[in-house]
PDB file of N, CA and C in Angstrom:
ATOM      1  N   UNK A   1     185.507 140.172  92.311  1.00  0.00           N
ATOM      2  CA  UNK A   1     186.907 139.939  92.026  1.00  0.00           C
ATOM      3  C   UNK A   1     187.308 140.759  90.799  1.00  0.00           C
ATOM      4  N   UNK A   2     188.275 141.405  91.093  1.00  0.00           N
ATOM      5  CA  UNK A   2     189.034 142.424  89.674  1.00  0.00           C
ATOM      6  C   UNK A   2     189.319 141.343  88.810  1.00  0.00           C
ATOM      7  N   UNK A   3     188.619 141.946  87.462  1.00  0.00           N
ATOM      8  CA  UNK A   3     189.314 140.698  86.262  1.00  0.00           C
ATOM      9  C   UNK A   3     190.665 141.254  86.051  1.00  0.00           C
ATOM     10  N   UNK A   4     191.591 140.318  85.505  1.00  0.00           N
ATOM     11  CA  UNK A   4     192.767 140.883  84.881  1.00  0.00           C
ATOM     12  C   UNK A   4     193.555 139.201  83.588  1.00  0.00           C
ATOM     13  N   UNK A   5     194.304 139.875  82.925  1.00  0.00           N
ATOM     14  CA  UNK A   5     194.653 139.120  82.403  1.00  0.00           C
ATOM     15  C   UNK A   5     196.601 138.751  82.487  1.00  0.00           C
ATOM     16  N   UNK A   6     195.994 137.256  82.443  1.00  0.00           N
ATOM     17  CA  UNK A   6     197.497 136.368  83.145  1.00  0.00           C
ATOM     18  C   UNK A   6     198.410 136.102  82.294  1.00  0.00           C
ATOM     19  N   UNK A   7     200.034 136.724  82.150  1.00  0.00           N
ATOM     20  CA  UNK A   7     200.710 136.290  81.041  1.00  0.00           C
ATOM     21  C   UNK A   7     201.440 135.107  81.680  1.00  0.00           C
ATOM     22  N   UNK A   8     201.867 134.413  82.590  1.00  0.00           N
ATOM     23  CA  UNK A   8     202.527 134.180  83.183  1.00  0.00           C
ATOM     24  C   UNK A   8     202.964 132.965  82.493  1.00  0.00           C
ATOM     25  N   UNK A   9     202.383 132.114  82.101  1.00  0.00           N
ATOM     26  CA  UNK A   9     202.742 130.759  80.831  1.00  0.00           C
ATOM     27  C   UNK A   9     203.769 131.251  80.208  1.00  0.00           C
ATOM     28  N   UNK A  10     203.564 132.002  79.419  1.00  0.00           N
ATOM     29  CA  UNK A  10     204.538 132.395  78.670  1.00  0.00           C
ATOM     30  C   UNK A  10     205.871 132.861  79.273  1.00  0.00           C
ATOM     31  N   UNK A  11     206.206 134.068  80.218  1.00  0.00           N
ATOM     32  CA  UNK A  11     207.204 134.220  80.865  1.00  0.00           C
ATOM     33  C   UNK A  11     207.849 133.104  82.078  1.00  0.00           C
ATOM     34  N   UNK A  12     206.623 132.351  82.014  1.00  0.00           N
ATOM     35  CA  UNK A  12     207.272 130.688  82.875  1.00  0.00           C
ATOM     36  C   UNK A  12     208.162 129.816  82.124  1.00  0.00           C
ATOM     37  N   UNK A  13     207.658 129.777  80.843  1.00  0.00           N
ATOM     38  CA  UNK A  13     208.336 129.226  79.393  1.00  0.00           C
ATOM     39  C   UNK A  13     209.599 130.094  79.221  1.00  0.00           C
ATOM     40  N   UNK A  14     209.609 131.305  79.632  1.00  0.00           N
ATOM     41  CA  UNK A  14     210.317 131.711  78.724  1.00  0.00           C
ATOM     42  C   UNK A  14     211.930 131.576  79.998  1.00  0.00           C
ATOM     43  N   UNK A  15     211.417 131.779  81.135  1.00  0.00           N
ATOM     44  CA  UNK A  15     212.298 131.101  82.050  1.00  0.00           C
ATOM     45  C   UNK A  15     212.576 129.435  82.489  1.00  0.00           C
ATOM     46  N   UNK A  16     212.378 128.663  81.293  1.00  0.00           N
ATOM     47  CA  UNK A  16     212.419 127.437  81.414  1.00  0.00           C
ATOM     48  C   UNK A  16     212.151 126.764  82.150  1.00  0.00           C
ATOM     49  N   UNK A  17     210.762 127.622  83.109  1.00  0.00           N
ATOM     50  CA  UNK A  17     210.399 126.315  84.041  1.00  0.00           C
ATOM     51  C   UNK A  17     209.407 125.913  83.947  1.00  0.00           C
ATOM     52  N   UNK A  18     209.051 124.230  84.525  1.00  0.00           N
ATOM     53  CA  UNK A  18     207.453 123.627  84.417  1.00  0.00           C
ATOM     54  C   UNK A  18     206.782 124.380  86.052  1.00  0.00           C
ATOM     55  N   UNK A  19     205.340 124.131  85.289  1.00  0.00           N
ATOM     56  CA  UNK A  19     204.423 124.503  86.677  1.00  0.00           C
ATOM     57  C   UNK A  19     204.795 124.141  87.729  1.00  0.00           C
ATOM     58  N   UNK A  20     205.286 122.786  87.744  1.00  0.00           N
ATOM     59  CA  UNK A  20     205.591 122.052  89.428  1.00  0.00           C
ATOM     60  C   UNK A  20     206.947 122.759  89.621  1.00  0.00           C
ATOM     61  N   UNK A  21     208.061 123.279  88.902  1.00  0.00           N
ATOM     62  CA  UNK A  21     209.255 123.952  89.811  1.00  0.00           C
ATOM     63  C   UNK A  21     208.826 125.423  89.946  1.00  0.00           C
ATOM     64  N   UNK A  22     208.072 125.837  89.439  1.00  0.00           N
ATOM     65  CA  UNK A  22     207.212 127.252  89.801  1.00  0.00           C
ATOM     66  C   UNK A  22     206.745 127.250  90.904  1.00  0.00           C
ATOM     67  N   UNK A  23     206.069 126.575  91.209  1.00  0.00           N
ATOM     68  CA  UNK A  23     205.447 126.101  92.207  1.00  0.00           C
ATOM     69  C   UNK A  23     206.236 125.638  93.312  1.00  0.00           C
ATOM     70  N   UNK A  24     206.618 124.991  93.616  1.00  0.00           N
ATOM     71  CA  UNK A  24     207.720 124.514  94.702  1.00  0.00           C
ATOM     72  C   UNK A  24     208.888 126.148  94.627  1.00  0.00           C
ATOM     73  N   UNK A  25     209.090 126.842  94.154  1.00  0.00           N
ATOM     74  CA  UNK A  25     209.966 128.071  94.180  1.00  0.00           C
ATOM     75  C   UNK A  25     209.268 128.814  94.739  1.00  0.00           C
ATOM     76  N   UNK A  26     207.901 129.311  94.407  1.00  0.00           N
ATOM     77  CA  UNK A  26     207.381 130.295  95.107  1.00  0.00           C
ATOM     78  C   UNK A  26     206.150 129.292  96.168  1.00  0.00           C
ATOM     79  N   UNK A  27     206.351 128.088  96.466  1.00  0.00           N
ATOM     80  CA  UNK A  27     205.525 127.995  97.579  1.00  0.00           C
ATOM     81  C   UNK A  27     204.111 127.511  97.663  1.00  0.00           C
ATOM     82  N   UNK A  28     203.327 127.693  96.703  1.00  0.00           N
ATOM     83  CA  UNK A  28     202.643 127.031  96.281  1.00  0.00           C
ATOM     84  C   UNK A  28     202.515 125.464  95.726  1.00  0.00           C
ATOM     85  N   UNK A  29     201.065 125.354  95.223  1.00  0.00           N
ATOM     86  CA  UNK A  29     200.880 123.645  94.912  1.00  0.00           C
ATOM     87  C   UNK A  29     200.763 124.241  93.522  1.00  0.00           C
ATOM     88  N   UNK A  30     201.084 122.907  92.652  1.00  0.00           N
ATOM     89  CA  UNK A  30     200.964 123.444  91.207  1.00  0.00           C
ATOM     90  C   UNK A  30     199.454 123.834  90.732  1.00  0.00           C
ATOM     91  N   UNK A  31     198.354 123.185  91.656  1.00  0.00           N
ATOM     92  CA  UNK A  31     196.977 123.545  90.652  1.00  0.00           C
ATOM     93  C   UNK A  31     196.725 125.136  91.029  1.00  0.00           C
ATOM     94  N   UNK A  32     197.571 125.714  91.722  1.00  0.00           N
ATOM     95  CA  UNK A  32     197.450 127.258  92.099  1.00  0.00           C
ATOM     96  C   UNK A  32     198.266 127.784  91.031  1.00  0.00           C
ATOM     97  N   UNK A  33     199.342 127.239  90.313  1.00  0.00           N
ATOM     98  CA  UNK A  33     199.981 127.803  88.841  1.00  0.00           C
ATOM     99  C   UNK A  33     198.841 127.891  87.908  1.00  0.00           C
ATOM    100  N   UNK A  34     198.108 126.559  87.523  1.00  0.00           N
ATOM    101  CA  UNK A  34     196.930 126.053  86.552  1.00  0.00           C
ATOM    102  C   UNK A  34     196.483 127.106  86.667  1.00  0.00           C
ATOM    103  N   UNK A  35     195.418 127.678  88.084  1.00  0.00           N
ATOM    104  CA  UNK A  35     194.348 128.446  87.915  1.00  0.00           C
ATOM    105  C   UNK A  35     195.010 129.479  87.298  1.00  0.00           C
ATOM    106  N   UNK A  36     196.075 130.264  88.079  1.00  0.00           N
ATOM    107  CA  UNK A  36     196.764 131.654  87.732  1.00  0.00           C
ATOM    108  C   UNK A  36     196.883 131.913  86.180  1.00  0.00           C
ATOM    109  N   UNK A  37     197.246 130.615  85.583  1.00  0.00           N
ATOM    110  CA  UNK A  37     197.504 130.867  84.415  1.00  0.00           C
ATOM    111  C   UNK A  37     196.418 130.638  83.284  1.00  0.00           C
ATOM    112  N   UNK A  38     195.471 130.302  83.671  1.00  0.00           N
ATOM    113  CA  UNK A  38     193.969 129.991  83.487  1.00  0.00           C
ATOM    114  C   UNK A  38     193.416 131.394  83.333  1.00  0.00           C
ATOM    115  N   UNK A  39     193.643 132.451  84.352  1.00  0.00           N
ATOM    116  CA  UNK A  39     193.000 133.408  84.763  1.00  0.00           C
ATOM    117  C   UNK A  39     191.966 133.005  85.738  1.00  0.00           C
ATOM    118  N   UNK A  40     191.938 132.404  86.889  1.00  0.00           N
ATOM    119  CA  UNK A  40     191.176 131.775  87.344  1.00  0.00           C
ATOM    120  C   UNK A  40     191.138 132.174  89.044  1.00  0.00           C
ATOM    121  N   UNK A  41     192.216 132.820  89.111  1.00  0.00           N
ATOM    122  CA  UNK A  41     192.949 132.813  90.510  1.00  0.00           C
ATOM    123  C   UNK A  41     193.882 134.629  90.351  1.00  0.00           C
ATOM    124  N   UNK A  42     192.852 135.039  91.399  1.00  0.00           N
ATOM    125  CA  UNK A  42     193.642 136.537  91.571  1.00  0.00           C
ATOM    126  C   UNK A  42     194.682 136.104  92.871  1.00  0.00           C
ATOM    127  N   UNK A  43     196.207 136.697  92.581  1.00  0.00           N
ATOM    128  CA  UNK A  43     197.012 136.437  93.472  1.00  0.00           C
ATOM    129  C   UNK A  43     197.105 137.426  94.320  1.00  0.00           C
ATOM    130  N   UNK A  44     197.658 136.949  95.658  1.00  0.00           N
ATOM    131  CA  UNK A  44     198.149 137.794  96.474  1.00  0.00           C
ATOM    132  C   UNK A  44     199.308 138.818  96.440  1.00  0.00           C
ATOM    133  N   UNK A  45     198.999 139.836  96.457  1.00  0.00           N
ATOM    134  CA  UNK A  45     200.409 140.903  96.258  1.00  0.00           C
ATOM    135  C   UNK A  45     201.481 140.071  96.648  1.00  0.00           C
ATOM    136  N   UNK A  46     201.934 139.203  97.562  1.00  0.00           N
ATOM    137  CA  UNK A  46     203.191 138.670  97.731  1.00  0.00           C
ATOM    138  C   UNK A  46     203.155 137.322  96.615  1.00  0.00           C
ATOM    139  N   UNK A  47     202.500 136.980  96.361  1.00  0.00           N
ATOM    140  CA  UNK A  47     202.680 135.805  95.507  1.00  0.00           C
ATOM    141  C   UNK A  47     202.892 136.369  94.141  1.00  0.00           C
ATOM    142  N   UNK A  48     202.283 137.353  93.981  1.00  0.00           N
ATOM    143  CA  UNK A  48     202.170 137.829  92.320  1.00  0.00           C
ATOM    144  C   UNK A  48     203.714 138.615  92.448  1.00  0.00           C
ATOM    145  N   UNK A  49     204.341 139.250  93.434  1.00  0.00           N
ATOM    146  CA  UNK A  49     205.664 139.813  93.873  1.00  0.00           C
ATOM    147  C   UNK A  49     206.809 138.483  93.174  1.00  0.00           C
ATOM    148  N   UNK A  50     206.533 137.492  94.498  1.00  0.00           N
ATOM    149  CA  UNK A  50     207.350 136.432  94.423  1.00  0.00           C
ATOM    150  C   UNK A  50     207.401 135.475  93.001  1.00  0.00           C
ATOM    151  N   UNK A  51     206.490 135.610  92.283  1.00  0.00           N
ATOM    152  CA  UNK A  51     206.173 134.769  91.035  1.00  0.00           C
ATOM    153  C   UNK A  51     207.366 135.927  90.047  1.00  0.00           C
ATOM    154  N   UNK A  52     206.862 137.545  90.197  1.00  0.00           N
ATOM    155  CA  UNK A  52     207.386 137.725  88.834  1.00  0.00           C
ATOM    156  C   UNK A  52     209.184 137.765  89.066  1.00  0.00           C
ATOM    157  N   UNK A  53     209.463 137.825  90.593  1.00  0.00           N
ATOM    158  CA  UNK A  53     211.168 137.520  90.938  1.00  0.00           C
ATOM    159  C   UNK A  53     211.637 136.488  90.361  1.00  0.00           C
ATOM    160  N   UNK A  54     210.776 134.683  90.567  1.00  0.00           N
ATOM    161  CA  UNK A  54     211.408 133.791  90.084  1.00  0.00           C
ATOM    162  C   UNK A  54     211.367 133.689  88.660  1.00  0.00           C
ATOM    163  N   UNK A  55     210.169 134.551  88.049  1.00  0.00           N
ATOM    164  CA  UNK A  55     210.397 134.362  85.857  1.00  0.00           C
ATOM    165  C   UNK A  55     211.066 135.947  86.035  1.00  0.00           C
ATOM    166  N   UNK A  56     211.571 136.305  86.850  1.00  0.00           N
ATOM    167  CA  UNK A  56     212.604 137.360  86.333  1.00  0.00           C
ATOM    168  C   UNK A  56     212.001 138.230  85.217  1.00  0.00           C
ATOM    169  N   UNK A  57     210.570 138.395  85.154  1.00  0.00           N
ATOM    170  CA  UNK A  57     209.990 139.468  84.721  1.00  0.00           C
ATOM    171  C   UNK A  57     209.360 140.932  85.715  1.00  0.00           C
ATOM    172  N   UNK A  58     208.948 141.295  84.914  1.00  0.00           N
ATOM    173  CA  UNK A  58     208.144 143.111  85.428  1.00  0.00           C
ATOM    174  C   UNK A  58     206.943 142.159  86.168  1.00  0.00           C
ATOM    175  N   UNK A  59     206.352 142.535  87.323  1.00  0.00           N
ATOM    176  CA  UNK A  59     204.811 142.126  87.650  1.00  0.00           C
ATOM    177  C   UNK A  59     203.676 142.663  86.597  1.00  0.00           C
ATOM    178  N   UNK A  60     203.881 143.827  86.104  1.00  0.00           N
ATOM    179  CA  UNK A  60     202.631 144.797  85.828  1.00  0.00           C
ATOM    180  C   UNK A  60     203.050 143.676  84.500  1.00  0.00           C
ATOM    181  N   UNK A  61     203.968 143.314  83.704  1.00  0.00           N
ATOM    182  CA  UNK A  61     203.318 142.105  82.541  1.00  0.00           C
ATOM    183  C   UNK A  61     202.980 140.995  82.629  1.00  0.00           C
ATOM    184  N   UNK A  62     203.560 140.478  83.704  1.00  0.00           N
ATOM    185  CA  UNK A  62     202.266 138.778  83.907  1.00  0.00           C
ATOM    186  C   UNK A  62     201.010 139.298  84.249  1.00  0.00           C
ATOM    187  N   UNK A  63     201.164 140.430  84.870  1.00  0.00           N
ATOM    188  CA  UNK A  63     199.652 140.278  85.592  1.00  0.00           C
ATOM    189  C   UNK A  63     198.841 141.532  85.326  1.00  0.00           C
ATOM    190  N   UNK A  64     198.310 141.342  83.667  1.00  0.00           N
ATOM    191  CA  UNK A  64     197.829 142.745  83.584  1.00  0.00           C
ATOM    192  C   UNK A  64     195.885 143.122  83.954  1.00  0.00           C
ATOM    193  N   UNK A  65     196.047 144.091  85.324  1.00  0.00           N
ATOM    194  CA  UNK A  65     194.221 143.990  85.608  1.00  0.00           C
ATOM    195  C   UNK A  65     193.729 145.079  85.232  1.00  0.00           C
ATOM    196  N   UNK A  66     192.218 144.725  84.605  1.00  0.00           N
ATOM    197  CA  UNK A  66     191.634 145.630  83.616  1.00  0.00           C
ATOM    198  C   UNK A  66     191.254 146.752  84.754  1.00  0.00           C
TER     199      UNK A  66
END
């Protein structure tokens, strides 16, 4: 598995939402936010797509892989 490192807490925060409306927006269960933001969980090009649409950030900064 490619390591990479997860900003996504922060730009989740910074779009005022909790894990569980992250989660219910893009489709997922919240312990799939946990891991992601853990670094725990490499996403799927459409999920890591769909995640950085709803925090209305760049992808390449939540999700930077070494």
């Amino acid at each position: 598995m490619t390591k990479f490192t997860c900003h996504l807490k922060k730009y989740r925060q910074l779009a005022g939402m909790t894990q569980e409306e992250l989660a219910e927006k893009v489709n997922v269960r919240r312990e799939t936010i946990v891991r992601l933001e853990a670094g725990r969980y490499n996403p799927s090009l459409k999920l890591a797509i769909d995640i950085a649409r709803a925090v209305k950030a760049p992808i390449e900064e939540i999700f930077v892989f070494d």
